[in-house]
Protein backbone atom coordinates (compact mmCIF):
# COMPACT_ATOMS: atom_id res chain seq x y z
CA UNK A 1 0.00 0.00 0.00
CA UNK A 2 2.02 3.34 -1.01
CA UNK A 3 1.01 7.03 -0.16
CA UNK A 4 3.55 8.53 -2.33
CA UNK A 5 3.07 12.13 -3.04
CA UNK A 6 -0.14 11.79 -0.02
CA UNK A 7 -0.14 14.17 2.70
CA UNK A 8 -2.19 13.33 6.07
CA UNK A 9 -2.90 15.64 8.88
CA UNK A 10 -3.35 13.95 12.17
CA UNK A 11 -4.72 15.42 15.38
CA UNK A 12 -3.64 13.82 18.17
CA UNK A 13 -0.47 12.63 16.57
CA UNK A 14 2.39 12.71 19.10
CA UNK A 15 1.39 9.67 20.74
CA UNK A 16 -0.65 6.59 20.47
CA UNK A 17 -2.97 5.87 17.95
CA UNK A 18 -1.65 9.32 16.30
CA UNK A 19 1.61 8.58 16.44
CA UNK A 20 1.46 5.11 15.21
CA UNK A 21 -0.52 5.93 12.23
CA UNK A 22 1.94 8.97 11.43
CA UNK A 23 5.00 6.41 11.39
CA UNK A 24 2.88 3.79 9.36
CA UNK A 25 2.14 6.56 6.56
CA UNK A 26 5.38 8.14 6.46
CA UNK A 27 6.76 4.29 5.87
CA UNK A 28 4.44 4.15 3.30
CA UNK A 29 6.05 7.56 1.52
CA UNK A 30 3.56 9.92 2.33
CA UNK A 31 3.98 13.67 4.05
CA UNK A 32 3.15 13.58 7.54
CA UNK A 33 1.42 16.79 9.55
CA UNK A 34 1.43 15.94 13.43
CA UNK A 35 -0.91 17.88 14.72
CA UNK A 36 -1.03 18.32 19.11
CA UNK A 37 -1.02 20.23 21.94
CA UNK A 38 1.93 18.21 23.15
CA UNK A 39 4.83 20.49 21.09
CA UNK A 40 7.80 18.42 22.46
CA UNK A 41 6.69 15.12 22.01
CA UNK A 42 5.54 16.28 18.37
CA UNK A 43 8.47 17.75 17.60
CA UNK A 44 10.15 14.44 18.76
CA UNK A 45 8.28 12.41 16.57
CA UNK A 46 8.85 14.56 13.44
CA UNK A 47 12.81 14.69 13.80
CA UNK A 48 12.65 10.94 14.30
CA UNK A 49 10.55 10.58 10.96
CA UNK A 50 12.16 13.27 9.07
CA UNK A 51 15.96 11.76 10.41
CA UNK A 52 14.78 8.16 8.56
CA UNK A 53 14.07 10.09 5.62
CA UNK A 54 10.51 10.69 5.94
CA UNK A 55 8.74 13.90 5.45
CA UNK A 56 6.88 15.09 8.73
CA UNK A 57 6.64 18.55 10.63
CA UNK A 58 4.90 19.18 14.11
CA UNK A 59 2.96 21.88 14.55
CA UNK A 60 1.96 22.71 17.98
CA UNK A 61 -1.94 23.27 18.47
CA UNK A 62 -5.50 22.48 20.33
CA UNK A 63 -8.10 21.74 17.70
CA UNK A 64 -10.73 22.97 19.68
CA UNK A 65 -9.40 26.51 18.40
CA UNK A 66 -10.97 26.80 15.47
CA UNK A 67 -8.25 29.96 13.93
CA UNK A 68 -5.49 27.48 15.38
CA UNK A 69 -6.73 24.80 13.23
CA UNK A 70 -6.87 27.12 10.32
CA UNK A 71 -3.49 28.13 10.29
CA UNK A 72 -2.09 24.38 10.99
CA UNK A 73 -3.76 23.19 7.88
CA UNK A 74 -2.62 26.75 6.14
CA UNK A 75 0.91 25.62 7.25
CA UNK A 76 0.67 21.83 6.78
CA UNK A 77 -0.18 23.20 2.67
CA UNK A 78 2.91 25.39 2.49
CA UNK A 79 4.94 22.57 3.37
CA UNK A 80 4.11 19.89 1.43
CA UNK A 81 1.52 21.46 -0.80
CA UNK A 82 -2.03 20.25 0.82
CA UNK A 83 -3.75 17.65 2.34
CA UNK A 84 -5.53 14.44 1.21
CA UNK A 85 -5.89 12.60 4.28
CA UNK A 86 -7.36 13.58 8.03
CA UNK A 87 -7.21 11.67 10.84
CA UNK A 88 -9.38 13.20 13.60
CA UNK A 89 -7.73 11.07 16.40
CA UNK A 90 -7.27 14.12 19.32
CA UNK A 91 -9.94 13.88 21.96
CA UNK A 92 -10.53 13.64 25.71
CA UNK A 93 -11.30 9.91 26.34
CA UNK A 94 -9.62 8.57 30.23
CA UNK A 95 -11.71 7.43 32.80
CA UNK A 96 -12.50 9.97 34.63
CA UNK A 97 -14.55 11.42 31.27
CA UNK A 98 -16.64 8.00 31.84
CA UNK A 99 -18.18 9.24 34.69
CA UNK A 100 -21.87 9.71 34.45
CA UNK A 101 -23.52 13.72 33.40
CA UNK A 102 -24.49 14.14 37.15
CA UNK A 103 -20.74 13.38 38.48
CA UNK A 104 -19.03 16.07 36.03
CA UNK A 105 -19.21 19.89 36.22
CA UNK A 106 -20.81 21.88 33.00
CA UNK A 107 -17.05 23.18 32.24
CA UNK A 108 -15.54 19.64 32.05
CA UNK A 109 -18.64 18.69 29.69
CA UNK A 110 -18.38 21.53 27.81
CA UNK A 111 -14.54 20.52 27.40
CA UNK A 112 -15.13 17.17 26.05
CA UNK A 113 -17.33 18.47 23.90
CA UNK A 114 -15.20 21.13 22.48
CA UNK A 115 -12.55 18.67 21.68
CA UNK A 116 -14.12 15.52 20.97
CA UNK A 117 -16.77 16.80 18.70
CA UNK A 118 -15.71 20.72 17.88
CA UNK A 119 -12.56 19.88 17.02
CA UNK A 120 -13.80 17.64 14.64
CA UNK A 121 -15.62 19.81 12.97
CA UNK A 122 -13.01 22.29 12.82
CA UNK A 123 -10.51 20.35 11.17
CA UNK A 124 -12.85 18.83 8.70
CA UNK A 125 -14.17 22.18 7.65
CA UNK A 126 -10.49 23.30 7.44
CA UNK A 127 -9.40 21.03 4.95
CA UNK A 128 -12.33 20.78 2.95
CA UNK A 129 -11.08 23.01 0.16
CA UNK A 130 -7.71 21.95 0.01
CA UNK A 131 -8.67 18.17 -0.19
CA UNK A 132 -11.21 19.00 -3.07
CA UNK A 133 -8.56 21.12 -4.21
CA UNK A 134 -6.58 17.25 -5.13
CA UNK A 135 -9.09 15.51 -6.51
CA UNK A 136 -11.15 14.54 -3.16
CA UNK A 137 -9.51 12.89 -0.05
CA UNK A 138 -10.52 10.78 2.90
CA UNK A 139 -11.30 11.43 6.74
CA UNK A 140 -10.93 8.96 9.60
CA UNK A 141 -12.64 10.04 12.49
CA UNK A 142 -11.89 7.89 15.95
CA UNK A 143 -15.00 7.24 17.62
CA UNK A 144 -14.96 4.35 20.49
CA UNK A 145 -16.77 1.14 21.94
CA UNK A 146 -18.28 3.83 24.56
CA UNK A 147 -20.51 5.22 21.91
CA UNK A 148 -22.89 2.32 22.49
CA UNK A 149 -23.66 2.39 24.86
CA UNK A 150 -23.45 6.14 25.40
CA UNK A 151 -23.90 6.39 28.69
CA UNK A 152 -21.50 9.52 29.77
CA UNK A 153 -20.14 12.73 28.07
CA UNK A 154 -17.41 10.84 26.98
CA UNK A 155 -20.29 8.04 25.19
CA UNK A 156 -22.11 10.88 23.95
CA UNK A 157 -19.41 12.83 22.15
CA UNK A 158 -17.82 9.48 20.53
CA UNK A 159 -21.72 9.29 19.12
CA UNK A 160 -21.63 12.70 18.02
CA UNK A 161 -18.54 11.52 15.99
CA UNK A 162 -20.35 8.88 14.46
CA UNK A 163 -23.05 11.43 13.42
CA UNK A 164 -20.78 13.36 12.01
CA UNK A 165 -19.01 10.84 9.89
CA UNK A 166 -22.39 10.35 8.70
CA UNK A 167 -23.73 13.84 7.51
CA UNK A 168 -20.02 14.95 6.48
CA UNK A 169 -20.06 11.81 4.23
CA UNK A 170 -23.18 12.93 2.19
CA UNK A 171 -21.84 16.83 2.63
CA UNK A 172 -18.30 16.18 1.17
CA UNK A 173 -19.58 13.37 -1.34
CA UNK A 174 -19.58 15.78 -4.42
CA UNK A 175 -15.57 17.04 -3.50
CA UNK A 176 -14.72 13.74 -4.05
CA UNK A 177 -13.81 12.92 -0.19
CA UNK A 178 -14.89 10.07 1.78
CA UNK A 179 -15.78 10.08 5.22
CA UNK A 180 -15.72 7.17 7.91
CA UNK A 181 -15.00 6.28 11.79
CA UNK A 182 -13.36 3.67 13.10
CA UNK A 183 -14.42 2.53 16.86
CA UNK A 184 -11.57 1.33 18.70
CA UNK A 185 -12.33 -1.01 21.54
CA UNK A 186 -9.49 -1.06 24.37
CA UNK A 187 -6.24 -0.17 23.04
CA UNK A 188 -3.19 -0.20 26.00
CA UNK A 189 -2.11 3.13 24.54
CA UNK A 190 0.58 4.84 27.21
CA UNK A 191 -2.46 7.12 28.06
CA UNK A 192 -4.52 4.25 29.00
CA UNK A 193 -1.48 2.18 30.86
CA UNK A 194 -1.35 5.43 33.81
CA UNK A 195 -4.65 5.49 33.91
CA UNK A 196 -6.98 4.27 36.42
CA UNK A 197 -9.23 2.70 34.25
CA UNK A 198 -6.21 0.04 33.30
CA UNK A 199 -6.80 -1.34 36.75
CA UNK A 200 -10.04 -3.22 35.51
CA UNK A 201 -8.60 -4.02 32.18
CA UNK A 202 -8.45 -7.67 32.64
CA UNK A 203 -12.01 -7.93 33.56
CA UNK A 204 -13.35 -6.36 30.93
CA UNK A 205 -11.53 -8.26 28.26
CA UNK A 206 -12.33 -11.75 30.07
CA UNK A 207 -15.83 -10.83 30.06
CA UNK A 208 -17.34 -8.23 27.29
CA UNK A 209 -14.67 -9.47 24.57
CA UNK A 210 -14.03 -12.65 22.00
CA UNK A 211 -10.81 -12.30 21.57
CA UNK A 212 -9.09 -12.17 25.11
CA UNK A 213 -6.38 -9.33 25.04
CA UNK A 214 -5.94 -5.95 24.96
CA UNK A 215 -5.68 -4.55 21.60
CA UNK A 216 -2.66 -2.13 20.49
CA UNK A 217 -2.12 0.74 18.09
CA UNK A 218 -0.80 -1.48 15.56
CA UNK A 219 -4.48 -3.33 15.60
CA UNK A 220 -5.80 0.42 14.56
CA UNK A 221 -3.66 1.43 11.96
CA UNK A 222 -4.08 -1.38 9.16
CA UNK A 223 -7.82 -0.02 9.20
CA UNK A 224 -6.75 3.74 9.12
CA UNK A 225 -4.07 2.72 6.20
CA UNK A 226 -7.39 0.96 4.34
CA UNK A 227 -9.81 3.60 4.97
CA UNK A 228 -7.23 6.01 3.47
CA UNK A 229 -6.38 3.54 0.52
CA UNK A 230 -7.46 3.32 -3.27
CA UNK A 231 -8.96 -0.20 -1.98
CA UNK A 232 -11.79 1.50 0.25
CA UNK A 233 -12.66 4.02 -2.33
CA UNK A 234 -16.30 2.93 -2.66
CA UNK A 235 -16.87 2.88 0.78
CA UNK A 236 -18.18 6.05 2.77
CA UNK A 237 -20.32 6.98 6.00
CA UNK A 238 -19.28 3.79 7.55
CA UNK A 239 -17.86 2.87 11.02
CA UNK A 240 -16.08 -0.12 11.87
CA UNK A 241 -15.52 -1.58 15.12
CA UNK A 242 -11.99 -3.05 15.87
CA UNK A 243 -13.15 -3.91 19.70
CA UNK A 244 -11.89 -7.68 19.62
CA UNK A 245 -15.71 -8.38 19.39
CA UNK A 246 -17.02 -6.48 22.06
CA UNK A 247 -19.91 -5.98 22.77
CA UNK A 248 -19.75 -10.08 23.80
CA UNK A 249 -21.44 -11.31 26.84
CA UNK A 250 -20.59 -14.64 27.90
């Protein structure tokens, strides 16, 4: 599968999912934009691509700032000349965003909100006209297993995601860019190793899923790399579950 002369922009991209994905395309030859509010640990991961011999700049930014988002994609064009692939992966998504409406104050909502489904918007509206600009692109938007059921803010905005992949699909259809979510079930990111939520890991994958481990970055990205490839290009508004078959009751 080669992205040569491809350019993503991923949110998120310093670490985990992100991160992983921007190493998988940049092996693949395409132009890399990490996009995060972590500037160090972007920067990191750029030098590291770019000193293989990969193409890949950090640029240092919350997508839940709308003029912020602007000028990364504006600057993400100048370098490498636009952008055919986005990978909305940034988001607030630890445990203690799981907690129910009534546990969380109307800031912290309104925060998970912002990022989770704002920021989504925000990018995709940003590089709308440079994507139909190429010919038409592709989105991947990272929803989750929590979206069903969507029982928390968290649940709610990973929904709103799905929604979105939805009405951008049919919105974007005509530009030639295809639009679809991928709803990753537990995935032993760093993030999710320090958090408290690991602690009940091994329950949950004994219990809700079919295939008994944790899943890992590299279980995301072949779906990303496919959802982004010639191969998926008459598939749009869909989202697929890699979850290890949860939901599974035994």
């Amino acid at each position: 599968m080669s992205f040569e002369g491809k350019v993503a922009f991923i949110t998120g991209g310093a670490a985990g999912i992100g991160a992983a994905a921007a190493e998988a395309f940049v092996a693949r030859g395409a132009a890399v934009a990490i996009a995060d509010l972590d500037a160090d640990a972007g920067r990191m991961l750029a030098a590291k691509l770019s000193d293989a011999g990969g193409r890949a700049i950090a640029i240092a930014c919350d997508v839940a700032d709308q003029p912020a988002i602007v000028a990364a994609v504006a600057e993400t064009s100048d370098a490498f000349g636009g952008v055919d692939f986005l990978i909305n992966n940034a988001g607030r998504h630890l445990h203690e965003h799981s907690r129910p409406f009534v546990e969380q104050s109307t800031e912290t909502i309104f925060q998970i909100f912002n990022v989770n489904v704002m920021g989504a918007i925000y990018c995709t509206l940003a590089c709308r006209e440079t994507m139909r600009a190429r010919g038409g692109g592709a989105i991947v938007n990272i929803s989750s297993i929590g979206s069903n059921p969507s029982t928390s803010p968290y649940g709610v905005s990973k929904l709103a995601v799905e929604g979105l992949t939805t009405a951008f699909a049919g919105d974007l259809a005509e530009d030639g860019t295809r639009v679809n979510a991928i709803a990753p079930g537990m995935i032993a990111t760093e993030a999710l190793r320090h958090d408290k939520s690991f602690d009940h890991m091994d329950e949950f994958v004994n219990r809700l899923q079919r295939i008994r481990r944790l899943g890992t970055e590299a279980d995301v990205v072949p779906t990303i790399l496919f959802l982004c490839s010639s191969d998926a290009s008459f598939i749009t508004g869909e989202v697929i579950r890699v979850s290890g078959g949860y939901p599974y009751h035994r």
